[in-house]
PDB file of N, CA and C in Angstrom:
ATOM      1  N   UNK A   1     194.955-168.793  68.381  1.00  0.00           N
ATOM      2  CA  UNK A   1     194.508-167.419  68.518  1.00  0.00           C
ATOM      3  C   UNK A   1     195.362-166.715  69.566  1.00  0.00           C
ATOM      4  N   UNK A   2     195.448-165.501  68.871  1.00  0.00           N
ATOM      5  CA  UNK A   2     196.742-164.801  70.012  1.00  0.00           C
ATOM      6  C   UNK A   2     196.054-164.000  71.421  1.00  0.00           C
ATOM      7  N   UNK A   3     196.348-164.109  72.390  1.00  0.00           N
ATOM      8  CA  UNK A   3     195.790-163.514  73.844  1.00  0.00           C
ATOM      9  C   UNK A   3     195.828-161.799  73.767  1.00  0.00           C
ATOM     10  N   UNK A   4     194.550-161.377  74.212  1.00  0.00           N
ATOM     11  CA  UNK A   4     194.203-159.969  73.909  1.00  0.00           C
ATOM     12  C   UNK A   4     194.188-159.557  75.522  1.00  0.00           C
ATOM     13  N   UNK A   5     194.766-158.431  75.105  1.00  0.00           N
ATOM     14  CA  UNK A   5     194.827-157.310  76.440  1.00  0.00           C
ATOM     15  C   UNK A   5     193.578-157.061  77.189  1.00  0.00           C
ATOM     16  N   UNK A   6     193.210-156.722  78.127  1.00  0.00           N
ATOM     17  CA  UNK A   6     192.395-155.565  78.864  1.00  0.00           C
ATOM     18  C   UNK A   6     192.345-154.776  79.651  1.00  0.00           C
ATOM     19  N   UNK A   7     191.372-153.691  79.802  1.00  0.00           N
ATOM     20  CA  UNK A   7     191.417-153.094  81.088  1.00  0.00           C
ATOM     21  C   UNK A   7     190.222-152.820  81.543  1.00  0.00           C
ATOM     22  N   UNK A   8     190.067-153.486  82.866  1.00  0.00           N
ATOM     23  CA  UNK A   8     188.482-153.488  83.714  1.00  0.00           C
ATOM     24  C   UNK A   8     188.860-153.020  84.358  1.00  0.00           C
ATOM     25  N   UNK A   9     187.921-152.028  84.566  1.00  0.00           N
ATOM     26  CA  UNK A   9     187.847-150.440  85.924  1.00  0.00           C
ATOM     27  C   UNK A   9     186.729-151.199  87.162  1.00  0.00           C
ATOM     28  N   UNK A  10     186.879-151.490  87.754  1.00  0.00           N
ATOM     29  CA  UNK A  10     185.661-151.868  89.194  1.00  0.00           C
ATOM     30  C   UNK A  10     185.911-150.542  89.637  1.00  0.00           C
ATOM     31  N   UNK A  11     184.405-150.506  90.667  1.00  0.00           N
ATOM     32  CA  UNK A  11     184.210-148.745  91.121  1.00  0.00           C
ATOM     33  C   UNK A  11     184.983-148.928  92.430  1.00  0.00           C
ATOM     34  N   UNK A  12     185.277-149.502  93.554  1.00  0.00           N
ATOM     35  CA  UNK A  12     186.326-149.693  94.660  1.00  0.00           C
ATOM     36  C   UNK A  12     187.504-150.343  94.729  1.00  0.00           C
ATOM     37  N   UNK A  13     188.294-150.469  95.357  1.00  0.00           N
ATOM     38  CA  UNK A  13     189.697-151.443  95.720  1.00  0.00           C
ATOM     39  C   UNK A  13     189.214-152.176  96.379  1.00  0.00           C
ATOM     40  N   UNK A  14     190.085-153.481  95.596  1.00  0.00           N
ATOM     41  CA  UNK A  14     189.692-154.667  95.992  1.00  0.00           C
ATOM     42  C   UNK A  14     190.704-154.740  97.142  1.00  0.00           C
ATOM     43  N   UNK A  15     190.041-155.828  97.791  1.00  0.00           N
ATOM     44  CA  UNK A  15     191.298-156.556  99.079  1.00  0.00           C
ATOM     45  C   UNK A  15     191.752-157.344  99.161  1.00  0.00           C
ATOM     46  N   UNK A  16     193.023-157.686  99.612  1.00  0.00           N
ATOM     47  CA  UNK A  16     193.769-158.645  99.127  1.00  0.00           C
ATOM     48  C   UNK A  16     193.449-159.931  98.919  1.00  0.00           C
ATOM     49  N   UNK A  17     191.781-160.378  99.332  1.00  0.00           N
ATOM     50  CA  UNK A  17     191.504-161.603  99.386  1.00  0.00           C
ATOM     51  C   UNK A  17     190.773-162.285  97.849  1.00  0.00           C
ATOM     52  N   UNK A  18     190.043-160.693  97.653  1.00  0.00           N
ATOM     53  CA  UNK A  18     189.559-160.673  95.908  1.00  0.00           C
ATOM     54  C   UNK A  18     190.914-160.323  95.304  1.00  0.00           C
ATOM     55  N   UNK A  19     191.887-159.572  95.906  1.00  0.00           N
ATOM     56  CA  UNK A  19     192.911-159.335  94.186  1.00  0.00           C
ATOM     57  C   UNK A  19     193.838-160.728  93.901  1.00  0.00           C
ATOM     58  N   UNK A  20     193.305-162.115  94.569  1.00  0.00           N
ATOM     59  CA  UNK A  20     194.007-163.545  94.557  1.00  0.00           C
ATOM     60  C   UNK A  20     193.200-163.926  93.437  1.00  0.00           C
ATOM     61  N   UNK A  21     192.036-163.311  92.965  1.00  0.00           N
ATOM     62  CA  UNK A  21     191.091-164.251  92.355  1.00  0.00           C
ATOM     63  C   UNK A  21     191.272-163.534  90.659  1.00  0.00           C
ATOM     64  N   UNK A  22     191.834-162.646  90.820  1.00  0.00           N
ATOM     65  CA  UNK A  22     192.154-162.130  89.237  1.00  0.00           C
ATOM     66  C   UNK A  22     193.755-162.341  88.794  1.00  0.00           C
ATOM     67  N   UNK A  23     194.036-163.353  89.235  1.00  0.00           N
ATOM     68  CA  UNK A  23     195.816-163.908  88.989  1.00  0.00           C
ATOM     69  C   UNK A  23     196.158-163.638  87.618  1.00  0.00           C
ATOM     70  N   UNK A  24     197.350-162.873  87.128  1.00  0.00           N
ATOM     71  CA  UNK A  24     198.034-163.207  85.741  1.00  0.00           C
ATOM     72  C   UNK A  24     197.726-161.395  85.440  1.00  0.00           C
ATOM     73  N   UNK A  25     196.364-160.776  86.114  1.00  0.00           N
ATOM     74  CA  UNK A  25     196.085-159.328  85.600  1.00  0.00           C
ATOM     75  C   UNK A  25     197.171-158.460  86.928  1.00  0.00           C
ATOM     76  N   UNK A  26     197.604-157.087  86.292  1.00  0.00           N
ATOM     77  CA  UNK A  26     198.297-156.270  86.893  1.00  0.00           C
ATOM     78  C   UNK A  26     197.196-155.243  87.807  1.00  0.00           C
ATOM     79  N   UNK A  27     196.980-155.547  89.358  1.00  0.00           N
ATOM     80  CA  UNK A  27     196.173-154.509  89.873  1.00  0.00           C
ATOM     81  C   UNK A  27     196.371-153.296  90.132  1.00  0.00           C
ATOM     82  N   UNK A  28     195.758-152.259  89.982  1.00  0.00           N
ATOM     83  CA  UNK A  28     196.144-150.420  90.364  1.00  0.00           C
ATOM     84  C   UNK A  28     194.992-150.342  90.958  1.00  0.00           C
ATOM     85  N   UNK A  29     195.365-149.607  92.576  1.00  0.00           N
ATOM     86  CA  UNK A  29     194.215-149.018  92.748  1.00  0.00           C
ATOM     87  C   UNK A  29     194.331-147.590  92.709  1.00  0.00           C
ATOM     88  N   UNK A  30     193.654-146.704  92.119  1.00  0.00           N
ATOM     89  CA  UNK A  30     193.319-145.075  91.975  1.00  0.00           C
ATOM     90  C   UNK A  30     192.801-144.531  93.084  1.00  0.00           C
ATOM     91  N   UNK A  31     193.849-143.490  93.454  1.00  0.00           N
ATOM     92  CA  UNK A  31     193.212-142.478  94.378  1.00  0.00           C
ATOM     93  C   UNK A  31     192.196-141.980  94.461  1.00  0.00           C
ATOM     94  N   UNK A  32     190.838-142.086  93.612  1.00  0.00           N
ATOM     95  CA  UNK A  32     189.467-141.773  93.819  1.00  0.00           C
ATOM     96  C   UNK A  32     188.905-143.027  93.949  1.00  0.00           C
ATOM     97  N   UNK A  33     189.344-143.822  94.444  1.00  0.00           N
ATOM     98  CA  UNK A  33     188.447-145.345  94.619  1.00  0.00           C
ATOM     99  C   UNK A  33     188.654-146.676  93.996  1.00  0.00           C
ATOM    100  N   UNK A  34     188.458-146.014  92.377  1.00  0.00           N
ATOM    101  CA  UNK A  34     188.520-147.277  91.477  1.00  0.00           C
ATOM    102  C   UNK A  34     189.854-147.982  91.759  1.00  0.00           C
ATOM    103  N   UNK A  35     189.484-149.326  91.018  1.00  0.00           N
ATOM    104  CA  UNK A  35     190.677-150.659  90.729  1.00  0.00           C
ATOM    105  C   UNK A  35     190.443-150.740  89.232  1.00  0.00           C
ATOM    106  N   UNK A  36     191.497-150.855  88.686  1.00  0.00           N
ATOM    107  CA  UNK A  36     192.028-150.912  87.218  1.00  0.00           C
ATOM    108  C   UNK A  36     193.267-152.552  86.835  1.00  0.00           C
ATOM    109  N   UNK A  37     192.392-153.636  86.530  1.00  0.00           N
ATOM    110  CA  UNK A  37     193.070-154.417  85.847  1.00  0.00           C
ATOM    111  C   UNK A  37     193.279-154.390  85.029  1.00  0.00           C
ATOM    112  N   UNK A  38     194.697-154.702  84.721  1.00  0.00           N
ATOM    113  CA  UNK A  38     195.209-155.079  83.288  1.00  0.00           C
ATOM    114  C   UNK A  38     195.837-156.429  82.758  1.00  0.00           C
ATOM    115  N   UNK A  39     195.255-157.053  81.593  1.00  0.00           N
ATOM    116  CA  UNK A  39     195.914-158.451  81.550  1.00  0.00           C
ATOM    117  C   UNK A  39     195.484-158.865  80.139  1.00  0.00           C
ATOM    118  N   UNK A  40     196.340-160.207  80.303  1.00  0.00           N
ATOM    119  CA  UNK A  40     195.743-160.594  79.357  1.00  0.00           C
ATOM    120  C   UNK A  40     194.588-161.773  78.885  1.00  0.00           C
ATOM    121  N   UNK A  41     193.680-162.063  78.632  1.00  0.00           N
ATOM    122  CA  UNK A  41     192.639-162.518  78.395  1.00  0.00           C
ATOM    123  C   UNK A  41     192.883-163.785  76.889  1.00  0.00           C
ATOM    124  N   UNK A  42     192.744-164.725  77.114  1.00  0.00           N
ATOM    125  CA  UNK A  42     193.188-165.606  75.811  1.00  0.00           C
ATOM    126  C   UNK A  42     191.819-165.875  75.004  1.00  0.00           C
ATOM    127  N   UNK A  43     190.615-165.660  75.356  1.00  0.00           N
ATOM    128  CA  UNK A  43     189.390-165.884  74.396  1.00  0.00           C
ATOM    129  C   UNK A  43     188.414-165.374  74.805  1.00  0.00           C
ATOM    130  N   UNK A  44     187.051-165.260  74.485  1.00  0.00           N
ATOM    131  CA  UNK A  44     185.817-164.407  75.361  1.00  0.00           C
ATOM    132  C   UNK A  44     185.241-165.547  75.848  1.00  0.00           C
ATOM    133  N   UNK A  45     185.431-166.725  75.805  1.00  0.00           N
ATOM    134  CA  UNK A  45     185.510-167.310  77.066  1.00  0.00           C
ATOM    135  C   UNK A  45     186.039-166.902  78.071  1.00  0.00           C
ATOM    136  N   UNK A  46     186.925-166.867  78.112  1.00  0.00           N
ATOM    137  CA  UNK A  46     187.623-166.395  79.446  1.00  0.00           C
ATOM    138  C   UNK A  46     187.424-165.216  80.023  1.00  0.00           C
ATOM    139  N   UNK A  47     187.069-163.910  78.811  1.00  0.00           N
ATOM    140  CA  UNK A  47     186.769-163.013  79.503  1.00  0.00           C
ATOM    141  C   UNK A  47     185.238-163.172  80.764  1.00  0.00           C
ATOM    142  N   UNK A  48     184.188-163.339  79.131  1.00  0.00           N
ATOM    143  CA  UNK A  48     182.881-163.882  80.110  1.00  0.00           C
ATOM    144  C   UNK A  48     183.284-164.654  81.570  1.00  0.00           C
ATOM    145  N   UNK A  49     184.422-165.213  82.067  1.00  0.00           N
ATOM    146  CA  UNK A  49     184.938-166.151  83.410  1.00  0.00           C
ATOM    147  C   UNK A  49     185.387-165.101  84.232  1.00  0.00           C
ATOM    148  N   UNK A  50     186.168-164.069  83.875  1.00  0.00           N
ATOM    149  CA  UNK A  50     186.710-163.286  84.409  1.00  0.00           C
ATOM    150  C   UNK A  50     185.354-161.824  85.028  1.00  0.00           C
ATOM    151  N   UNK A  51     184.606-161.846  84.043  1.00  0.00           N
ATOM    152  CA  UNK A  51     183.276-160.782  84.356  1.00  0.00           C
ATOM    153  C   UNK A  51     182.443-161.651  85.231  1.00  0.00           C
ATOM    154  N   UNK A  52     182.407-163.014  85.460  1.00  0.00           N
ATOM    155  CA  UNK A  52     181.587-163.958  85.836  1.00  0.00           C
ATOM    156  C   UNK A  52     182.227-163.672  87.615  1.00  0.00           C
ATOM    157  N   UNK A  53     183.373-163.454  87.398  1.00  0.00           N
ATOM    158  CA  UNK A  53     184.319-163.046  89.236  1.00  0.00           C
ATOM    159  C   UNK A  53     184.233-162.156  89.589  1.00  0.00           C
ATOM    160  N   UNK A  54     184.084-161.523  88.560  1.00  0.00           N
ATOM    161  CA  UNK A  54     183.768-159.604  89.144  1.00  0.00           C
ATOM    162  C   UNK A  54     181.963-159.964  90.264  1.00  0.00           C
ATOM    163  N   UNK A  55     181.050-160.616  89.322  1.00  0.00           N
ATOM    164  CA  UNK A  55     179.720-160.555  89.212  1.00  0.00           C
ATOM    165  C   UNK A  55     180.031-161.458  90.694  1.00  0.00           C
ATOM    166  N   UNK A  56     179.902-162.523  91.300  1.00  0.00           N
ATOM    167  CA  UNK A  56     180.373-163.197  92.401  1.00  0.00           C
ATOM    168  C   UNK A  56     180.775-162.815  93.266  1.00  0.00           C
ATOM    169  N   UNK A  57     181.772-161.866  93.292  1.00  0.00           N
ATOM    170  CA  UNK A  57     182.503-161.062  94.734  1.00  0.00           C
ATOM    171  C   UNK A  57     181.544-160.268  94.969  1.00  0.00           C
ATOM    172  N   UNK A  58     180.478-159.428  94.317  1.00  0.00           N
ATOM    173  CA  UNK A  58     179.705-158.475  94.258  1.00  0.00           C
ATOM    174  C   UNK A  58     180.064-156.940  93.990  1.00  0.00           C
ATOM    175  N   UNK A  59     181.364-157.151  93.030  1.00  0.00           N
ATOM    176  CA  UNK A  59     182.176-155.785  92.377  1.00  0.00           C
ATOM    177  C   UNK A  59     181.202-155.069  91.548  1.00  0.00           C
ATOM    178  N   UNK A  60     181.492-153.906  91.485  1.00  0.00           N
ATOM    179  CA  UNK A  60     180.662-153.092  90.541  1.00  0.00           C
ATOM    180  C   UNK A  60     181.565-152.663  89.259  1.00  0.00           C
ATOM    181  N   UNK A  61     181.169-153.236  88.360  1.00  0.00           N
ATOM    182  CA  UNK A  61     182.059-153.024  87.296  1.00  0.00           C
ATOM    183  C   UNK A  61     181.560-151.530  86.352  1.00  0.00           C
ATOM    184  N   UNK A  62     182.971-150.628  86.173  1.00  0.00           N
ATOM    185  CA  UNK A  62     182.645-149.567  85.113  1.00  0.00           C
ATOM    186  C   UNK A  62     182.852-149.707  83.806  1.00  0.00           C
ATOM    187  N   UNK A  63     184.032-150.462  83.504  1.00  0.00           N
ATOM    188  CA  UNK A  63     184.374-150.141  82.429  1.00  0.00           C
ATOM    189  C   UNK A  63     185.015-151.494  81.598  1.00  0.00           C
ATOM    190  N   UNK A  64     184.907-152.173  80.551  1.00  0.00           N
ATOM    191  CA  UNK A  64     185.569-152.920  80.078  1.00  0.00           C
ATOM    192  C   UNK A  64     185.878-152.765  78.696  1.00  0.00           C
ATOM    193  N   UNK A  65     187.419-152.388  78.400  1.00  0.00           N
ATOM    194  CA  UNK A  65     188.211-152.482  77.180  1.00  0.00           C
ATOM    195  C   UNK A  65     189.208-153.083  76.327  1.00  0.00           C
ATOM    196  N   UNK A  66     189.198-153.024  75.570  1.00  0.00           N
ATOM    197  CA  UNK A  66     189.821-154.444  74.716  1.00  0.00           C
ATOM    198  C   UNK A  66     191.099-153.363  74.308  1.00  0.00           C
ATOM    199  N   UNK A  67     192.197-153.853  74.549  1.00  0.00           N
ATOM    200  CA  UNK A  67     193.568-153.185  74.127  1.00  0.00           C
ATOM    201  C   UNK A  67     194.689-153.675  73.247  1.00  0.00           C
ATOM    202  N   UNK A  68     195.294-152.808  72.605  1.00  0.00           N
ATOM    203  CA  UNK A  68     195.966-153.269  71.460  1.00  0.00           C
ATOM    204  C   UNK A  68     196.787-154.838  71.994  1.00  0.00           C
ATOM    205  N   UNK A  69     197.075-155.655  70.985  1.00  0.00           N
ATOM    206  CA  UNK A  69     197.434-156.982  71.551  1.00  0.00           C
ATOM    207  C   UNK A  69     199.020-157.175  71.528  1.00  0.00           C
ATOM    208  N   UNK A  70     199.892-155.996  71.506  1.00  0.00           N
ATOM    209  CA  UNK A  70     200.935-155.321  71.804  1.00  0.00           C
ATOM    210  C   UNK A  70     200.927-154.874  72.533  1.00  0.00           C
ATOM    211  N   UNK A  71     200.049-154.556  73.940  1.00  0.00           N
ATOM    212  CA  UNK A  71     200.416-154.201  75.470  1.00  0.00           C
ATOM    213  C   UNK A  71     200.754-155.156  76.344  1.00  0.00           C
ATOM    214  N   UNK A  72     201.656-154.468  77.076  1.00  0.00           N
ATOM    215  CA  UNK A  72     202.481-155.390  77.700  1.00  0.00           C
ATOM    216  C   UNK A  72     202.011-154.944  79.463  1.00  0.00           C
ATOM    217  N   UNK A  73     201.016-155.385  80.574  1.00  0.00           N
ATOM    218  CA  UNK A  73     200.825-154.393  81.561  1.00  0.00           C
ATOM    219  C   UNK A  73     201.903-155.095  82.263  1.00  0.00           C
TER     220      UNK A  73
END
């Protein structure tokens, strides 16, 4: 199965000690607050692992989208 894109919006910037724990995703943080990963994700296993780190650090997650599997972040 081929590895699918994403992009998870958390509502603050992370710090450098949480952006170690999302390795392989591209971090942005936005001038109104949010953090925007982008990466790629190989099964919903992994995603559910990856929402499971958000949920643990105590991030507030906005947004999660599934992106064409031709993006390259």
């Amino acid at each position: 199965m081929d590895e699918e894109y994403y992009l998870i919006r958390l509502k603050s910037h992370l710090g450098p000690s949480s952006a170690g724990a999302f390795e392989g995703f591209t971090i942005r943080h936005e001038a109104h607050g949010e953090t925007v990963l982008t990466g790629p994700v190989i099964d919903q296993a992994a995603l559910h692992g990856v929402l499971m780190k958000i949920r643990d650090l105590g991030l507030t997650l906005v947004e999660v989208k599934s992106l064409k599997s031709d993006f390259k972040s």
